[in-house]
Each structure stands twice: as structure tokens, then as C-alpha cells.
PDB file of N, CA and C in Angstrom:
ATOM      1  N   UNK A   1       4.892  15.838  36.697  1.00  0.00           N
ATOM      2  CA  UNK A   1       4.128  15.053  35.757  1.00  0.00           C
ATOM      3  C   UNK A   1       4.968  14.881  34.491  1.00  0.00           C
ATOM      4  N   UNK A   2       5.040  13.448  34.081  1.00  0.00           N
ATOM      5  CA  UNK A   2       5.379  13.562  33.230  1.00  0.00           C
ATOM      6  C   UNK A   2       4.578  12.997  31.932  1.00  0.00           C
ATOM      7  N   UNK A   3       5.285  13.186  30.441  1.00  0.00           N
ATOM      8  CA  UNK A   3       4.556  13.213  29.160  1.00  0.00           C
ATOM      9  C   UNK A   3       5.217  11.887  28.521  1.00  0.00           C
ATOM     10  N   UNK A   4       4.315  10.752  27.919  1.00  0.00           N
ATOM     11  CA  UNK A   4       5.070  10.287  27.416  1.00  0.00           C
ATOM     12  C   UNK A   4       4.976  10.697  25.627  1.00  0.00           C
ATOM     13  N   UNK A   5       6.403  10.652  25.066  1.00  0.00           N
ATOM     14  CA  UNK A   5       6.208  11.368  23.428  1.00  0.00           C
ATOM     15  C   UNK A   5       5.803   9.949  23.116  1.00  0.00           C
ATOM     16  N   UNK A   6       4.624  10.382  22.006  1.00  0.00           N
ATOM     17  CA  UNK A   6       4.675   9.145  21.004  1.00  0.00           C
ATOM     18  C   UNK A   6       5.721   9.147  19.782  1.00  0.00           C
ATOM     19  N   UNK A   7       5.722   8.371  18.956  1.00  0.00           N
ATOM     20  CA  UNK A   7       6.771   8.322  18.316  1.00  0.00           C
ATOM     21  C   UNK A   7       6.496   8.856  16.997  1.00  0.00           C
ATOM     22  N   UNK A   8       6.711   9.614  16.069  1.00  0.00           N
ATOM     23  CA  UNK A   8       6.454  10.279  14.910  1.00  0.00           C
ATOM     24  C   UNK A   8       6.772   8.932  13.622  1.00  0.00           C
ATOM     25  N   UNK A   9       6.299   9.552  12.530  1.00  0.00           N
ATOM     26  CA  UNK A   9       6.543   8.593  11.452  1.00  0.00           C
ATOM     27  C   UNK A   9       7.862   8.263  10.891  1.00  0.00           C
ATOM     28  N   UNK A  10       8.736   9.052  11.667  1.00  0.00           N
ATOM     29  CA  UNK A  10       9.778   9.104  10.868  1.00  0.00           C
ATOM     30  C   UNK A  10      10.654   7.992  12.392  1.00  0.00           C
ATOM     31  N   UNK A  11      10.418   8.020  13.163  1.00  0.00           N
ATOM     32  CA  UNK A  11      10.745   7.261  14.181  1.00  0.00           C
ATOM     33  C   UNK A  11      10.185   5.452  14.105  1.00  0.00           C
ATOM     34  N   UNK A  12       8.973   5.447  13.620  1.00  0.00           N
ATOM     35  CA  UNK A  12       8.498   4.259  13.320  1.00  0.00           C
ATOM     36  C   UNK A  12       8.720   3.689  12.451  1.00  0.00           C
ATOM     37  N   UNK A  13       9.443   4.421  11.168  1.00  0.00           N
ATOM     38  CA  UNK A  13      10.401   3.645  10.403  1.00  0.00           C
ATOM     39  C   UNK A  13      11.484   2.861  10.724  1.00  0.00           C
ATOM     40  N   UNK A  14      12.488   4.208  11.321  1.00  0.00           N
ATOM     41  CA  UNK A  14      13.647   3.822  11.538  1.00  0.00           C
ATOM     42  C   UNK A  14      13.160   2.644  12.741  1.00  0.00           C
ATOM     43  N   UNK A  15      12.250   2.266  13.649  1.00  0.00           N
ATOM     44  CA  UNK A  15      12.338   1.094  14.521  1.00  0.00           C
ATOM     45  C   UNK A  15      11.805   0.162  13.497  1.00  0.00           C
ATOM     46  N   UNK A  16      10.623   0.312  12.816  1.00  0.00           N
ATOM     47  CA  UNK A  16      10.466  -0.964  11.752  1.00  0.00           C
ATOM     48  C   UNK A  16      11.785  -1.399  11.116  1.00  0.00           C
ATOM     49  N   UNK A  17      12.626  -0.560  10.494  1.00  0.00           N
ATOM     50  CA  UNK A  17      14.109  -0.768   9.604  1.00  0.00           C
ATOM     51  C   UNK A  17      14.742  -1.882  10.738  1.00  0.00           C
ATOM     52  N   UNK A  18      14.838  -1.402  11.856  1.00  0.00           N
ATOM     53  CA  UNK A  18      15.760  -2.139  13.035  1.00  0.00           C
ATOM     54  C   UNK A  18      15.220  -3.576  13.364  1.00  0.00           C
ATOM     55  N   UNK A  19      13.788  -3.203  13.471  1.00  0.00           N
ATOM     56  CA  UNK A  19      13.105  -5.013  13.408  1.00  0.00           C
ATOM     57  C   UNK A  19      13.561  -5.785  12.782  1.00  0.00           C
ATOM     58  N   UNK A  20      13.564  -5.404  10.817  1.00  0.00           N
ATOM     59  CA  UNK A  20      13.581  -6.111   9.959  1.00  0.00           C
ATOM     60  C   UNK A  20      15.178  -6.254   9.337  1.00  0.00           C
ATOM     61  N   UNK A  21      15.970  -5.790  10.625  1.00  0.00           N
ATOM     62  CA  UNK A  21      17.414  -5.347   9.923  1.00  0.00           C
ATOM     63  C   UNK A  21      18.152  -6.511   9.359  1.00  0.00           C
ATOM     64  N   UNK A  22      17.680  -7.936   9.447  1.00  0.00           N
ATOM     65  CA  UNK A  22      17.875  -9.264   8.582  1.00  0.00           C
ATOM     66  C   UNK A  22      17.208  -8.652   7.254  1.00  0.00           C
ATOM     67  N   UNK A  23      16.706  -8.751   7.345  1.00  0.00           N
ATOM     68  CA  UNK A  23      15.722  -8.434   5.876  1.00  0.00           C
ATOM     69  C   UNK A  23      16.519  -7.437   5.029  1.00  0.00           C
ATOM     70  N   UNK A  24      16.686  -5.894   5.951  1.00  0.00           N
ATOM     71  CA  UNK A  24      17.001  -5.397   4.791  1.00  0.00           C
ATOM     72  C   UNK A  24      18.551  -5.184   4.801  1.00  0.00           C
ATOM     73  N   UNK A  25      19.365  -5.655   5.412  1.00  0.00           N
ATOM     74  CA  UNK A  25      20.666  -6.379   4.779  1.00  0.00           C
ATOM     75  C   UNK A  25      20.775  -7.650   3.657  1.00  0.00           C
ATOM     76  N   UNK A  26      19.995  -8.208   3.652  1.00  0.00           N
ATOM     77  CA  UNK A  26      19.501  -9.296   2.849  1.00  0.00           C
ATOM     78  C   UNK A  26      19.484  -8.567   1.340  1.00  0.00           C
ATOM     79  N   UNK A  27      19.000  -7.466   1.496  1.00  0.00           N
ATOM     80  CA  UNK A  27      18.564  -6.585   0.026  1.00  0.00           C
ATOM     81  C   UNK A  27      19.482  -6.600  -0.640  1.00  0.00           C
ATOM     82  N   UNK A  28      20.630  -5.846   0.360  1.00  0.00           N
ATOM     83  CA  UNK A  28      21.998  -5.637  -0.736  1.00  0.00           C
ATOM     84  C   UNK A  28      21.959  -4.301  -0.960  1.00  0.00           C
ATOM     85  N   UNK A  29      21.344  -3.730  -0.693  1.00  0.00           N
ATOM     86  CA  UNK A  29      20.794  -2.699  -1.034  1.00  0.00           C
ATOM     87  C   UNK A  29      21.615  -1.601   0.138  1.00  0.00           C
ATOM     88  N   UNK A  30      22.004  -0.462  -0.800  1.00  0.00           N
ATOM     89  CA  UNK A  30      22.496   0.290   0.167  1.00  0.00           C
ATOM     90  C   UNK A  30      21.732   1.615   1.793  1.00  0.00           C
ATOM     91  N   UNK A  31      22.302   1.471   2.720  1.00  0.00           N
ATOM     92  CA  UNK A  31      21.706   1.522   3.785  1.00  0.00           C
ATOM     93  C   UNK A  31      21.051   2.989   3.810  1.00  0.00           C
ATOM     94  N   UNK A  32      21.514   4.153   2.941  1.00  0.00           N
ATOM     95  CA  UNK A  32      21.387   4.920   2.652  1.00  0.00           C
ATOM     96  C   UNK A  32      19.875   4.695   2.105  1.00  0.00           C
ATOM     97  N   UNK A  33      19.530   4.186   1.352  1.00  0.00           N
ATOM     98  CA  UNK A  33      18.044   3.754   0.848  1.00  0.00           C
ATOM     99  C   UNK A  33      16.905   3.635   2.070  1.00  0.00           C
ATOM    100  N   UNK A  34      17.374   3.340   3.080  1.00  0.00           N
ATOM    101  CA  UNK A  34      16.430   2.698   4.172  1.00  0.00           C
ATOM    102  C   UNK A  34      16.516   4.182   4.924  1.00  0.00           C
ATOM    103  N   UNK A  35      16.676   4.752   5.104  1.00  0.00           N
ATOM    104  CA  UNK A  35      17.118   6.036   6.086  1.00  0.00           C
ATOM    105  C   UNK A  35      15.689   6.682   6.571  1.00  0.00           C
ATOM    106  N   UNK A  36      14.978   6.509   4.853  1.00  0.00           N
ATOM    107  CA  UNK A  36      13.720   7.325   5.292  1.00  0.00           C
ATOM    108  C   UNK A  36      12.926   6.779   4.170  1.00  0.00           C
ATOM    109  N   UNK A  37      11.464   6.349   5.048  1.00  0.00           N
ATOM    110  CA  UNK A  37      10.682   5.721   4.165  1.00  0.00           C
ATOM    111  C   UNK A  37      10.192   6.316   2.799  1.00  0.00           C
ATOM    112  N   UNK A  38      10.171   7.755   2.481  1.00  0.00           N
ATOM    113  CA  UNK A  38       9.474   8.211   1.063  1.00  0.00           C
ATOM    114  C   UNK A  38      11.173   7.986   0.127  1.00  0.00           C
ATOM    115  N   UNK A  39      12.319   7.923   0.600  1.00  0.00           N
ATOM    116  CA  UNK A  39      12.850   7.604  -0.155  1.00  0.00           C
ATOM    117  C   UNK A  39      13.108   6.232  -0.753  1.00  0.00           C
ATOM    118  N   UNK A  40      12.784   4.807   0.041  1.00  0.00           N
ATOM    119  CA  UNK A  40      12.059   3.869  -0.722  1.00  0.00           C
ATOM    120  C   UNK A  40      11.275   4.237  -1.421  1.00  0.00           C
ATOM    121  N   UNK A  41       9.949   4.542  -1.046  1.00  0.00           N
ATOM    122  CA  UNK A  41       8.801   4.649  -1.793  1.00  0.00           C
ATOM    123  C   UNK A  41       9.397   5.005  -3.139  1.00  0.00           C
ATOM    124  N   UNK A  42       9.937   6.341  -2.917  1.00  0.00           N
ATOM    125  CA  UNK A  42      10.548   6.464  -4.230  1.00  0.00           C
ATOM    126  C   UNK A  42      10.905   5.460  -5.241  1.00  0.00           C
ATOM    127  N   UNK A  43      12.076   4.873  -4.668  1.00  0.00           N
ATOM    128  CA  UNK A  43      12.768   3.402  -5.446  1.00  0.00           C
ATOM    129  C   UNK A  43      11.746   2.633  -5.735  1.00  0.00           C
ATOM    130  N   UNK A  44      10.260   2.306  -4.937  1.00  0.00           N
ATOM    131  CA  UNK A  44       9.261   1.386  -5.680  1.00  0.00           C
ATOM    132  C   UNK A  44       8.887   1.529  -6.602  1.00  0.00           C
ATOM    133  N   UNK A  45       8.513   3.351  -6.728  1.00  0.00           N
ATOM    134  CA  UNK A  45       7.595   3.726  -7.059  1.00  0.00           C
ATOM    135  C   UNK A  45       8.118   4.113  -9.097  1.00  0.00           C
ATOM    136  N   UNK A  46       9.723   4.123  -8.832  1.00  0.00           N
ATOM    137  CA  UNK A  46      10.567   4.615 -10.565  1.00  0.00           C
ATOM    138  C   UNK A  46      11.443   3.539 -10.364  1.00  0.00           C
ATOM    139  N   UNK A  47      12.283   2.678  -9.955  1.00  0.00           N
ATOM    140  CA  UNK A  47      12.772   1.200 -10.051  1.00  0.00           C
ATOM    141  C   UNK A  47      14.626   1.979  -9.560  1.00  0.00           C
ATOM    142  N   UNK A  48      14.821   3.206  -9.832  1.00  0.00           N
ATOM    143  CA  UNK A  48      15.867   3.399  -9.192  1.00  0.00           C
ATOM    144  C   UNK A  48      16.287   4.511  -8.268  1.00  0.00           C
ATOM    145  N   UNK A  49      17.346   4.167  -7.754  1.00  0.00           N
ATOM    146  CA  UNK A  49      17.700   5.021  -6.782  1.00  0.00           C
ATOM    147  C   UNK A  49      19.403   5.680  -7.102  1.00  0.00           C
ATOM    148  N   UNK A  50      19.514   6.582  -6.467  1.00  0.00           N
ATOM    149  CA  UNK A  50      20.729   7.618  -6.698  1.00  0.00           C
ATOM    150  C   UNK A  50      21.130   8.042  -5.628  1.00  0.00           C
ATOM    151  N   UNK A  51      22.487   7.549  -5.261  1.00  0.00           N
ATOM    152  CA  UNK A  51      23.030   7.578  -3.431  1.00  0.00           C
ATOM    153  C   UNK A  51      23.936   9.236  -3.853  1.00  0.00           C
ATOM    154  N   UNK A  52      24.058   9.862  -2.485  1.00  0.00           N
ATOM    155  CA  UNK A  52      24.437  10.957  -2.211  1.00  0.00           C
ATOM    156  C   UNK A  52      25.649  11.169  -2.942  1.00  0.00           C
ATOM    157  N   UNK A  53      26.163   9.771  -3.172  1.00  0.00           N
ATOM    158  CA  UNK A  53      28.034   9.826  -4.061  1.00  0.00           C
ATOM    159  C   UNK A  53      27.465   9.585  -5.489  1.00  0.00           C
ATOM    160  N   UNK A  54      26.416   9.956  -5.818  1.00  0.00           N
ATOM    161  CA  UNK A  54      25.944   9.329  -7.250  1.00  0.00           C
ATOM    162  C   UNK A  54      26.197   8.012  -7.753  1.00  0.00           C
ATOM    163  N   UNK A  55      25.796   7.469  -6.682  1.00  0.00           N
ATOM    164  CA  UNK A  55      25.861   5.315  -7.357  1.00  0.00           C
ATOM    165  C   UNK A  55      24.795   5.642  -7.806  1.00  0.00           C
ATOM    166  N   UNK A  56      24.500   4.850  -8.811  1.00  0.00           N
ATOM    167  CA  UNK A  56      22.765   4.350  -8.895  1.00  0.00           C
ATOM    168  C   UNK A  56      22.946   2.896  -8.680  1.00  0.00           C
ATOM    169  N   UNK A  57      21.397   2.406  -8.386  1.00  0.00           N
ATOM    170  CA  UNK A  57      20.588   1.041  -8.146  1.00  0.00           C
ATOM    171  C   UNK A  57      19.699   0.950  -8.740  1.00  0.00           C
ATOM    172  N   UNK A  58      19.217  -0.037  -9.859  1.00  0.00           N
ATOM    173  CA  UNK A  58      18.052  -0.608 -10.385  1.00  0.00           C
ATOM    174  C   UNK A  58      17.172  -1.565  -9.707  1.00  0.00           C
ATOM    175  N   UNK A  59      16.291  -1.225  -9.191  1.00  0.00           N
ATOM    176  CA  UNK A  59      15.511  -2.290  -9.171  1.00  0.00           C
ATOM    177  C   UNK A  59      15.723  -3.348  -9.621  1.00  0.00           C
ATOM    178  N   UNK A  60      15.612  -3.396 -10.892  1.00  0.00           N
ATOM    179  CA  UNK A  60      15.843  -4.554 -12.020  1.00  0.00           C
ATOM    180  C   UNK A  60      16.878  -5.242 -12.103  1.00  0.00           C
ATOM    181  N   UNK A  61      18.241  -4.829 -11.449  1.00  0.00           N
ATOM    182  CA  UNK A  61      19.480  -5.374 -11.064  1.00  0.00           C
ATOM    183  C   UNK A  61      19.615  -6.115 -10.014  1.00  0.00           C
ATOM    184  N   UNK A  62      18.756  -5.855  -9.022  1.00  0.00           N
ATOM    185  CA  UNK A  62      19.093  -6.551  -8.070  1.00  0.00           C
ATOM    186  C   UNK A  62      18.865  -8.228  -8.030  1.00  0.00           C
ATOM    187  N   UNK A  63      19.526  -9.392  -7.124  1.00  0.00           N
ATOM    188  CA  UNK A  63      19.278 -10.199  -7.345  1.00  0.00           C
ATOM    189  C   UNK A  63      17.464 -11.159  -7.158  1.00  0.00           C
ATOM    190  N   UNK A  64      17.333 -12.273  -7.391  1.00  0.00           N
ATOM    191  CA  UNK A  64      15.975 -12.259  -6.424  1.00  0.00           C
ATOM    192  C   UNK A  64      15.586 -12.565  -5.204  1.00  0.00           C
ATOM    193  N   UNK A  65      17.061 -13.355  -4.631  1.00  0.00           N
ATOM    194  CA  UNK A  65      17.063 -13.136  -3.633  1.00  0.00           C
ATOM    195  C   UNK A  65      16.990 -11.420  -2.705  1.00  0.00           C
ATOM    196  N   UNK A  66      17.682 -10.789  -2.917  1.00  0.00           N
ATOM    197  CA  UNK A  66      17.232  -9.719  -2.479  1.00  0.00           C
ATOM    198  C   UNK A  66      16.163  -9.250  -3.022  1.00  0.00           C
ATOM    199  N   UNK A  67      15.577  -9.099  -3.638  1.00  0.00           N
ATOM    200  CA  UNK A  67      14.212  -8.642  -3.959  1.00  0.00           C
ATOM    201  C   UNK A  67      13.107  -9.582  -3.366  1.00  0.00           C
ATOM    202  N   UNK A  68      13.341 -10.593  -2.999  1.00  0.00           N
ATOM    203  CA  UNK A  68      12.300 -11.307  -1.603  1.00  0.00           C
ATOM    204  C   UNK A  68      13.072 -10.529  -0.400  1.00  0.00           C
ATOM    205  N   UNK A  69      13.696 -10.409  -0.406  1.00  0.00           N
ATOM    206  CA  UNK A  69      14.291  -9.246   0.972  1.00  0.00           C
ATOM    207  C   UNK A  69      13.387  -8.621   1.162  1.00  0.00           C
ATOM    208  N   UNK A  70      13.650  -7.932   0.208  1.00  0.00           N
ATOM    209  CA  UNK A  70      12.958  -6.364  -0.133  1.00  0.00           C
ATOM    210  C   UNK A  70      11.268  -6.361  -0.022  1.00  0.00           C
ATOM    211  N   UNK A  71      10.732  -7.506  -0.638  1.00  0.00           N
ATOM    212  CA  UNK A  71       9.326  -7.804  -0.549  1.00  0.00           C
ATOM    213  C   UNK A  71       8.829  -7.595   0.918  1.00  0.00           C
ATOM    214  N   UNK A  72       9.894  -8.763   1.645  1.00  0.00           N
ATOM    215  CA  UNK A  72       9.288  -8.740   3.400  1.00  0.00           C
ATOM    216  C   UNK A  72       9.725  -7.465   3.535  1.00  0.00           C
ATOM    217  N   UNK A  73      10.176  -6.630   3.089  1.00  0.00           N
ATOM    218  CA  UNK A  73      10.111  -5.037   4.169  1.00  0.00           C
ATOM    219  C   UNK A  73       9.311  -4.333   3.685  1.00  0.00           C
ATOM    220  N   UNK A  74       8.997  -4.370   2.653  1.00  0.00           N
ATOM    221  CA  UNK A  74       7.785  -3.567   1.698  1.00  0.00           C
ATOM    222  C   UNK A  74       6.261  -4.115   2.169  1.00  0.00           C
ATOM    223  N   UNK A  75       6.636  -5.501   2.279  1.00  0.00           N
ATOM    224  CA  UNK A  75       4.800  -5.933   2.807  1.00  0.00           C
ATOM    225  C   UNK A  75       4.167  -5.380   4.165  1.00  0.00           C
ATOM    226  N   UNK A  76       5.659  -5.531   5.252  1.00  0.00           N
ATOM    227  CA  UNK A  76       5.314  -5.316   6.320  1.00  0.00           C
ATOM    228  C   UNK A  76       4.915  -3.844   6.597  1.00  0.00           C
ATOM    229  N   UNK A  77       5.053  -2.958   5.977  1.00  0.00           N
ATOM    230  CA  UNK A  77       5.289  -1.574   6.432  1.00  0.00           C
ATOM    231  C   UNK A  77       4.064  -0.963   5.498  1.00  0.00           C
ATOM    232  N   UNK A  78       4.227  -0.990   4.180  1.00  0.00           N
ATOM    233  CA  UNK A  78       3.415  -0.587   3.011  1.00  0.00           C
ATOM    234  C   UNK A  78       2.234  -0.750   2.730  1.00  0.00           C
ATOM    235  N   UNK A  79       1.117  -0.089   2.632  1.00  0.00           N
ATOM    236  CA  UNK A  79      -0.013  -0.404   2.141  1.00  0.00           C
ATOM    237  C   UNK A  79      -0.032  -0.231   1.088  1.00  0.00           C
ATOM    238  N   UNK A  80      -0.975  -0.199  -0.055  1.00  0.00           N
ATOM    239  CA  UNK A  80      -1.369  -0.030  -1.549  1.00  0.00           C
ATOM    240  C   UNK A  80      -0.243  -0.072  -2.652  1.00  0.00           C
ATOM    241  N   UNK A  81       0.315  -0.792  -2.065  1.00  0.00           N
ATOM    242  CA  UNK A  81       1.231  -1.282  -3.543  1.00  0.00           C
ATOM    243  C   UNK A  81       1.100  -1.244  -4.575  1.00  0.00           C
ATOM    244  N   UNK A  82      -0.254  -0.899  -5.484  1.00  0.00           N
ATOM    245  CA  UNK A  82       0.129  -0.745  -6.137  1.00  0.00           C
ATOM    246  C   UNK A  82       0.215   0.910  -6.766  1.00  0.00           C
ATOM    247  N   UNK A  83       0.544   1.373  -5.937  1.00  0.00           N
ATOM    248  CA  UNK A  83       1.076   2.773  -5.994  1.00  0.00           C
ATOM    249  C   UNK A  83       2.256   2.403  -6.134  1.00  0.00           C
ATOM    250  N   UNK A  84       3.231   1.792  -6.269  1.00  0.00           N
ATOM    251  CA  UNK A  84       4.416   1.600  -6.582  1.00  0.00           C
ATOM    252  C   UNK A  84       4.620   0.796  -7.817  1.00  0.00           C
ATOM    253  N   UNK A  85       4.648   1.256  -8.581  1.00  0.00           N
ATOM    254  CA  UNK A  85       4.762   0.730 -10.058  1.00  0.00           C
ATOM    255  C   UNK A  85       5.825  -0.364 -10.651  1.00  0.00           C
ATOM    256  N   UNK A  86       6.811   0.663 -10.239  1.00  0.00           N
ATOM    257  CA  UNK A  86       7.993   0.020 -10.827  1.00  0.00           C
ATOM    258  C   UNK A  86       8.448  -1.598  -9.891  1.00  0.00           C
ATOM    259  N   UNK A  87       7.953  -1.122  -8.500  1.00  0.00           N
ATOM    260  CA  UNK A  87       7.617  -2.671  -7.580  1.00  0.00           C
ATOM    261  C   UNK A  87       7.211  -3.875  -8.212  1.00  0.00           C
ATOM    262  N   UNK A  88       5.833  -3.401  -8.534  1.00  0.00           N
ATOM    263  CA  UNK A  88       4.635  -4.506  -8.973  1.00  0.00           C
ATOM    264  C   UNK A  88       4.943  -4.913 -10.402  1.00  0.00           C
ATOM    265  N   UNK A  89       5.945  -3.823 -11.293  1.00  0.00           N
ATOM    266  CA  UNK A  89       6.062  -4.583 -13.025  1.00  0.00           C
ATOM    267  C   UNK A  89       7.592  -5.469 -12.288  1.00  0.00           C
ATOM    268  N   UNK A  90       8.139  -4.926 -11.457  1.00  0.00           N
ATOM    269  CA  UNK A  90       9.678  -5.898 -11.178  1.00  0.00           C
ATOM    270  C   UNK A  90       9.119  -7.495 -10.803  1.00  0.00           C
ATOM    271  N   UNK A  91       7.760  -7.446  -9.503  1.00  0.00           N
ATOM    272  CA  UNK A  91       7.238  -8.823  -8.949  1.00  0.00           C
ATOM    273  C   UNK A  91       6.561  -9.245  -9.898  1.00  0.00           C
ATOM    274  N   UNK A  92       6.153  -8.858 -11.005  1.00  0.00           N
ATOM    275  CA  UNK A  92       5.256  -9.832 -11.865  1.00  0.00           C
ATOM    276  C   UNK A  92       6.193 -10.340 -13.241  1.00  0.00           C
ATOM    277  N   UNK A  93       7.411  -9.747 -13.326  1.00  0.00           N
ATOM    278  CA  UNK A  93       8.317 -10.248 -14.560  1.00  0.00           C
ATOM    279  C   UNK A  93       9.220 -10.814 -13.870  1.00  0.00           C
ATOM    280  N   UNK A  94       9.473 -11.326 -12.895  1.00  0.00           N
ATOM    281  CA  UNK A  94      10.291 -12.318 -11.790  1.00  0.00           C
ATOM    282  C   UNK A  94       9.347 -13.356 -11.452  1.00  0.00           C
ATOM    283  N   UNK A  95       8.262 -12.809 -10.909  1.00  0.00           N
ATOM    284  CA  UNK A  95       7.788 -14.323 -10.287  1.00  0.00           C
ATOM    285  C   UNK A  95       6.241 -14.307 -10.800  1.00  0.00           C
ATOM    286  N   UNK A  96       5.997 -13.423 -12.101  1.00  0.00           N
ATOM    287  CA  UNK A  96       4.950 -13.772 -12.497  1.00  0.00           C
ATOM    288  C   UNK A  96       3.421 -13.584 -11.247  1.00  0.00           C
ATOM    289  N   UNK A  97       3.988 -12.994 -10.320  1.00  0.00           N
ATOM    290  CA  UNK A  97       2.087 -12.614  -9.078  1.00  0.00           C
ATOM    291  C   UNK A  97       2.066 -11.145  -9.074  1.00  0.00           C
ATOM    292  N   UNK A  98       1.360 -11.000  -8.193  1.00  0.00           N
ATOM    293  CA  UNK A  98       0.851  -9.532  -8.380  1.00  0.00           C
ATOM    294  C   UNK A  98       1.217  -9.521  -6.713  1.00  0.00           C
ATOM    295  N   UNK A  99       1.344 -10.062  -5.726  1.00  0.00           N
ATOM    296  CA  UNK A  99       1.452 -10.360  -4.522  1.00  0.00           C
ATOM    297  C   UNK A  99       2.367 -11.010  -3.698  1.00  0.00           C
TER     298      UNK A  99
END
């Protein structure tokens, strides 16, 4: 008999990441960021991020094209946005919505 495993949360990322892997090359954004979803969250949630070699990334730097990147991977995956702060003040001083 066999078992089939379901897939854990940390597995359903990394296949969401692979779906959307147009998207989040599109970001610009380094790949290191995508690895594991609370470390986005993170980046939504304070506007930057800090790679293992100590780069940082602003939110606020990025272009807007990548930040519509970034939107389609954040919509698809994310609920309650506005738990992510630094997200929702970046989408409303760019494009003025909340959405």
C-alpha cells in the first residue's frame, strides 16, 4: 500500500514560485527573496530586504514595472494585504489604489 504525501506549505510555495517564474523574474528582484514565502512577507510587510552577502533592496527602488511583477505574485498567493504595510503605502504612492 501505498501513501500519497501531500505537499507542505513550504512545497506549495516553491511550486507557486515555479508557476509564476515569468513573473517573478520580471521583479528583478533577487531569487534569494523568493526561496521562502515569510521571507517575502517580510519584504511586504518593512519595504526591505537584506540578502545573505548583505545587498539590500527597497521596495521603493524598484522599478514599476517590476513592482506589477511583484503585484501578480503577491495577489496570487497572499491573502490580507493589508497586513503588509510597506506593500500597500508602495501601491498607493505609485499608482494611487489600494488594489
Amino acid at each position: 500500500m501505498s501513501f500519497r504525501r501531500k505537499l507542505n506549505t513550504h512545497d506549495q510555495w516553491l511550486n507557486y514560485c515555479k508557476k509564476q517564474e515569468t513573473a517573478v523574474r520580471a521583479t528583478g528582484l533577487p531569487e534569494e527573496l523568493f526561496r521562502r514565502a515569510d521571507v517575502l512577507e517580510d519584504f511586504l510587510e518593512h519595504g526591505l530586504f537584506r540578502s545573505g552577502e548583505g545587498a539590500e533592496r527597497a521596495l521603493s527602488e524598484i522599478s514599476d514595472d517590476a513592482f506589477l511583477a511583484l503585484e501578480k505574485v503577491v495577489n496570487g498567493y497572499f491573502d490580507f494585504q493589508q497586513s503588509y504595510p510597506a506593500f500597500c503605502q508602495e501601491r498607493l504612492r505609485r499608482f494611487q489604489r489600494y488594489g
